[in-house]
Each structure stands twice: as C-alpha cells, then as structure tokens.
C-alpha atoms as a PDB file:
ATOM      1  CA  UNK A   1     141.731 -26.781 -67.858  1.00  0.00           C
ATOM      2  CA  UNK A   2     138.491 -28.823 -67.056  1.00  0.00           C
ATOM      3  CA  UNK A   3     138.101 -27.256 -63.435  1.00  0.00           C
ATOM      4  CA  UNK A   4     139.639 -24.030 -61.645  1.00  0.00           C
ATOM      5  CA  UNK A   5     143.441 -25.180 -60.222  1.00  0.00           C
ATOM      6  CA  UNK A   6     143.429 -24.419 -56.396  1.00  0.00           C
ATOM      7  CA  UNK A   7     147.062 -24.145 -56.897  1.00  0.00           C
ATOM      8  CA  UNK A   8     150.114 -23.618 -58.901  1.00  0.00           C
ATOM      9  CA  UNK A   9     150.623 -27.429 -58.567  1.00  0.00           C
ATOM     10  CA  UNK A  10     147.267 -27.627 -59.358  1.00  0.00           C
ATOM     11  CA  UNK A  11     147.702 -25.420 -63.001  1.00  0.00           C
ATOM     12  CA  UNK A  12     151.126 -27.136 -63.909  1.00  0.00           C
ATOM     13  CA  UNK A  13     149.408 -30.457 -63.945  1.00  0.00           C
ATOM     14  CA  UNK A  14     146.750 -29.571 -66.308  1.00  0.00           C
ATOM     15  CA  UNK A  15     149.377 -27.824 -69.326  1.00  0.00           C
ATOM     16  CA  UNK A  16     151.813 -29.852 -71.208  1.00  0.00           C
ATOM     17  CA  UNK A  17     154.658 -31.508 -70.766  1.00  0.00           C
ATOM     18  CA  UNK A  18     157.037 -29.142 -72.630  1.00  0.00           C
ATOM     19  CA  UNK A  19     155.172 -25.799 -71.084  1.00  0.00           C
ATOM     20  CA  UNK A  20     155.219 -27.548 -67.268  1.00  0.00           C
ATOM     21  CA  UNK A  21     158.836 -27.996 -67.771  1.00  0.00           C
ATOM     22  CA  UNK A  22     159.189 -24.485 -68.739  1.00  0.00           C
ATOM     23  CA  UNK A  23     157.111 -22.940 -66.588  1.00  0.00           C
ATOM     24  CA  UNK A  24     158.762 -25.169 -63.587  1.00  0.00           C
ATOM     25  CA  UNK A  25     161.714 -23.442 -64.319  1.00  0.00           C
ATOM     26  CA  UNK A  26     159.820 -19.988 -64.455  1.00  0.00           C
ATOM     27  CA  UNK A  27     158.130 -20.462 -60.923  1.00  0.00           C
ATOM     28  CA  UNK A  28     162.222 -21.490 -59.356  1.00  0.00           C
ATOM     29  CA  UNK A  29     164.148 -18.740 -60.858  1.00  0.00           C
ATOM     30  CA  UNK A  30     160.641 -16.338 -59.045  1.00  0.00           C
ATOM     31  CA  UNK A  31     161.201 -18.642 -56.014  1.00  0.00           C
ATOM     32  CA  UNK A  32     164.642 -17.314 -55.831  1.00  0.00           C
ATOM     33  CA  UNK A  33     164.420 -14.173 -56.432  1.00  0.00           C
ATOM     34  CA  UNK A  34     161.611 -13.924 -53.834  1.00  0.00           C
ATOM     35  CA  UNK A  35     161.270 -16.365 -51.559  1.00  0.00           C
ATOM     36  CA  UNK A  36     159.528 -14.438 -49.324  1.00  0.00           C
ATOM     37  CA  UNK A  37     156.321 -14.376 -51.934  1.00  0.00           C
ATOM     38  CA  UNK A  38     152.729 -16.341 -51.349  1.00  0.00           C
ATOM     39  CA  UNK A  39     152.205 -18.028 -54.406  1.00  0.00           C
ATOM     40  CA  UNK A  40     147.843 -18.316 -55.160  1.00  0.00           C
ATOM     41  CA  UNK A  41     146.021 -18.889 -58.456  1.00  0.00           C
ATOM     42  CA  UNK A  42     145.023 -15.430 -59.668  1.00  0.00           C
ATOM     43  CA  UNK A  43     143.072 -14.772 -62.326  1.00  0.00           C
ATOM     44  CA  UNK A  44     143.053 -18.128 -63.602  1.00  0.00           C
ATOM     45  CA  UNK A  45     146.717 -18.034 -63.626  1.00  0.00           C
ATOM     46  CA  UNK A  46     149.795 -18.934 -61.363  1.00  0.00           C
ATOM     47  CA  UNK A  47     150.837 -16.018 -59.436  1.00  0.00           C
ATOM     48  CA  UNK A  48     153.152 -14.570 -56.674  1.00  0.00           C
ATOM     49  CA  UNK A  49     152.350 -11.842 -53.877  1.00  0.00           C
ATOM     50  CA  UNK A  50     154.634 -10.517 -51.555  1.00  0.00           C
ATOM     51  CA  UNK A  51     153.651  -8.289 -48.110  1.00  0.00           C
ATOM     52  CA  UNK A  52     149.596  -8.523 -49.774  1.00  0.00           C
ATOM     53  CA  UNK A  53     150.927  -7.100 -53.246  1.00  0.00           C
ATOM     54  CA  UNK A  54     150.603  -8.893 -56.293  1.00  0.00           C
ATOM     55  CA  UNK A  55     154.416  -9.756 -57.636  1.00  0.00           C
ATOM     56  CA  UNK A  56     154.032 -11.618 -60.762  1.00  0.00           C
ATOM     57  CA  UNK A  57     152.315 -14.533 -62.543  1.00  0.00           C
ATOM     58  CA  UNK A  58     152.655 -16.670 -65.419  1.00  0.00           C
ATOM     59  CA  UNK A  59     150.364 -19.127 -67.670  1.00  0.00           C
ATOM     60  CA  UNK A  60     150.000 -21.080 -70.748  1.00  0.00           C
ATOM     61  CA  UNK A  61     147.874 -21.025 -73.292  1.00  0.00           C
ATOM     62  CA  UNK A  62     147.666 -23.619 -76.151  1.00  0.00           C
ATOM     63  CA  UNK A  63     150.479 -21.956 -78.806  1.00  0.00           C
ATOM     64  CA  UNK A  64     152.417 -19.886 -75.616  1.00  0.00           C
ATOM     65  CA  UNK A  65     153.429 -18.740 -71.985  1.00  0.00           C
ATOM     66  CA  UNK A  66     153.067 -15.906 -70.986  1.00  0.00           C
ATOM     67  CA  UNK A  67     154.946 -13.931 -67.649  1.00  0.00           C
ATOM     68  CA  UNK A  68     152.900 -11.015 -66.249  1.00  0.00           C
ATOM     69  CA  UNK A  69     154.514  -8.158 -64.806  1.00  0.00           C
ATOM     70  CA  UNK A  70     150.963  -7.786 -63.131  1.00  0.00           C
ATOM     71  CA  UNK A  71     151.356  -3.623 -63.287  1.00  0.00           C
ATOM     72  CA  UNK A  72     151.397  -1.450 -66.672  1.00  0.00           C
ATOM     73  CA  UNK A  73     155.101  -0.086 -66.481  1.00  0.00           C
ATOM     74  CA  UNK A  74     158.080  -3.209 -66.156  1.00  0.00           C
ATOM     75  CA  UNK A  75     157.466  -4.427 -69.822  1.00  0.00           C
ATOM     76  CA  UNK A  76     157.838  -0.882 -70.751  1.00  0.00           C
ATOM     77  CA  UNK A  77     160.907  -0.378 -68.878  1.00  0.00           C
ATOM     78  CA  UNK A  78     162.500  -3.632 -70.290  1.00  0.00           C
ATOM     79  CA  UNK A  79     161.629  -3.046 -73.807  1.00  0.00           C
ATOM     80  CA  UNK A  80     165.113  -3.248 -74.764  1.00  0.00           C
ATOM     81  CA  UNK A  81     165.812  -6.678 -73.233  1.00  0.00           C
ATOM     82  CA  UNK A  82     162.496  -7.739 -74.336  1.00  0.00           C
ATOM     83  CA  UNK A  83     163.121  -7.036 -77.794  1.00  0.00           C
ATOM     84  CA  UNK A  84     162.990 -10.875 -78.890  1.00  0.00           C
ATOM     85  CA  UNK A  85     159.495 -11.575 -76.943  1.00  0.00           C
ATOM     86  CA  UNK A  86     155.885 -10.398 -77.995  1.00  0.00           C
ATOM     87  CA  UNK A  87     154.963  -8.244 -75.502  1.00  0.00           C
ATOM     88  CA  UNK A  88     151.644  -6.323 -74.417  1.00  0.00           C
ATOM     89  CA  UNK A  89     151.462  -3.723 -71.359  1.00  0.00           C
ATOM     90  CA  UNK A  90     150.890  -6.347 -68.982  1.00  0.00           C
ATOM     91  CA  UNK A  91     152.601  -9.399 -70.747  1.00  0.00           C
ATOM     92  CA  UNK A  92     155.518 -11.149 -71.852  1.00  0.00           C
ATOM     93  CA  UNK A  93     154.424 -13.962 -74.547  1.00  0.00           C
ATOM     94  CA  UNK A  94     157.472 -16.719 -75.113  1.00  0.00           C
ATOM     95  CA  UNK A  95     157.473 -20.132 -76.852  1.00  0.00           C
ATOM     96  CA  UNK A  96     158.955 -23.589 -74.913  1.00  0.00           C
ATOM     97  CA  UNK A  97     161.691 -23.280 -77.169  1.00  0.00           C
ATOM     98  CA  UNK A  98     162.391 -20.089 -76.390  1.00  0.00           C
ATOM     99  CA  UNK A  99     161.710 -19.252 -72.831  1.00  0.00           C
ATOM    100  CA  UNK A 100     162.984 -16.030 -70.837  1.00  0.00           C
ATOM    101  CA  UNK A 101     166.482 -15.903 -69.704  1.00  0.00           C
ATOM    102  CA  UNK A 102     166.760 -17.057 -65.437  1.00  0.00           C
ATOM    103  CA  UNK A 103     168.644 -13.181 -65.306  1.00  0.00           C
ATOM    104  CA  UNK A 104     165.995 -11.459 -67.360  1.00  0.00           C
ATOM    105  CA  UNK A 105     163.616 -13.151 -64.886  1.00  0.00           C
ATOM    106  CA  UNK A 106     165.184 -11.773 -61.697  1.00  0.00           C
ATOM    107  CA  UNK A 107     165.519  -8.693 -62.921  1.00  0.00           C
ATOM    108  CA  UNK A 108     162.147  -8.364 -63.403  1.00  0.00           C
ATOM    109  CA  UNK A 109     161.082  -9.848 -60.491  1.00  0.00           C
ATOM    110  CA  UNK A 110     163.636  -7.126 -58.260  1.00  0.00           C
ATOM    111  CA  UNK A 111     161.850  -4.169 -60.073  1.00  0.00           C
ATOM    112  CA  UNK A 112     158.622  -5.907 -59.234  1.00  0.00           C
ATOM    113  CA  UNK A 113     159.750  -5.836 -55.450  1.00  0.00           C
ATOM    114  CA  UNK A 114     161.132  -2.507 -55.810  1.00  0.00           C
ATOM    115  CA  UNK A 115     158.000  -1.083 -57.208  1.00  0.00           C
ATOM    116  CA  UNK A 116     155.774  -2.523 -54.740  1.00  0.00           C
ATOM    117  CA  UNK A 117     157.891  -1.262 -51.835  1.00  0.00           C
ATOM    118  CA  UNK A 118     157.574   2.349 -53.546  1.00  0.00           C
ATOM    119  CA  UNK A 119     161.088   2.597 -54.693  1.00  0.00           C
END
C-alpha cells in the first residue's frame, strides 16, 4: 500500500482481487454480527470498535489474511476450531482459498463482544 488507507474502503482497494473478495466477505459476516461497531483503520489494518473498545480487525499481506482477535485470549479459547489455521496469540492467518467459516467468524466476534462488556 503506497499511502496510509483512511478507510476500510480505502485498504480493500489497494489488496488483490482474490483477498478483497475474501476479506469483503470477512468485514459482512463482522457487520452482522455487530452492527453496532465503528469500523477505522487501526494499526495499518481494517478494524472494528464497539462502545470505544477495539472488536476485531483483519488484513492482507502478500502470501495471506489474517483476522485479529485484537486481545491475547479468543485464539486460545478457539484452538480447537482453529485447528486448520496458523495461528499466533493475536492472529488467525488463512489463505483465499481457504478462508474462515461465516459461523467460526461470529462466534468469534460474540466472545469479542462478550469480553469487552466484561462477561
């Protein structure tokens, strides 16, 4: 990306055609699953906050996508469903070919929410 994207528009248009379609996809199934949430470039990356928190965020990189939990504790608590992904503490690496599951997505967007409201 030549310049910094003022928005998530703004970042989809500067990745790929096969990782905008994927991460297009990405940002609805978050949409739904909080449609309360600010979306803002943070980072560098696409993000979501809800009520001042930071949600979630994803981004590309030249060989991947990546989803962050943006905390230290939801890939750890998903390990099991997350088997199939390369993960880190704060990241969930996945190819265009084989992006996260919509459901796996909500789910971890609801713990997200949960978390942040202290439950």
């Amino acid at each position: 990306m030549a310049s910094k994207p003022q928005s998530i528009d703004d970042y989809l248009a500067a990745v790929s055609d096969d990782q905008r379609a994927v991460l297009e996809k990405l940002r609805k199934t978050i949409r739904a699953a909080a449609p309360q949430a600010e979306e803002y470039i943070n980072y560098g990356v696409a993000a979501f906050r809800l009520n001042g928190k930071s949600l979630v965020g994803f981004g590309a990189s030249k060989k991947h996508c990546s989803f962050y939990p943006m905390n230290g504790s939801t890939v750890a608590a998903f390990q099991d469903e997350l088997k199939n992904y390369e993960t880190s503490k704060g990241s969930i690496k996945f190819s265009t070919a084989n992006p996260l599951p919509a459901a796996l997505v909500r789910k971890l967007v609801k713990a997200r929410i949960a978390e942040n409201s202290g439950r």
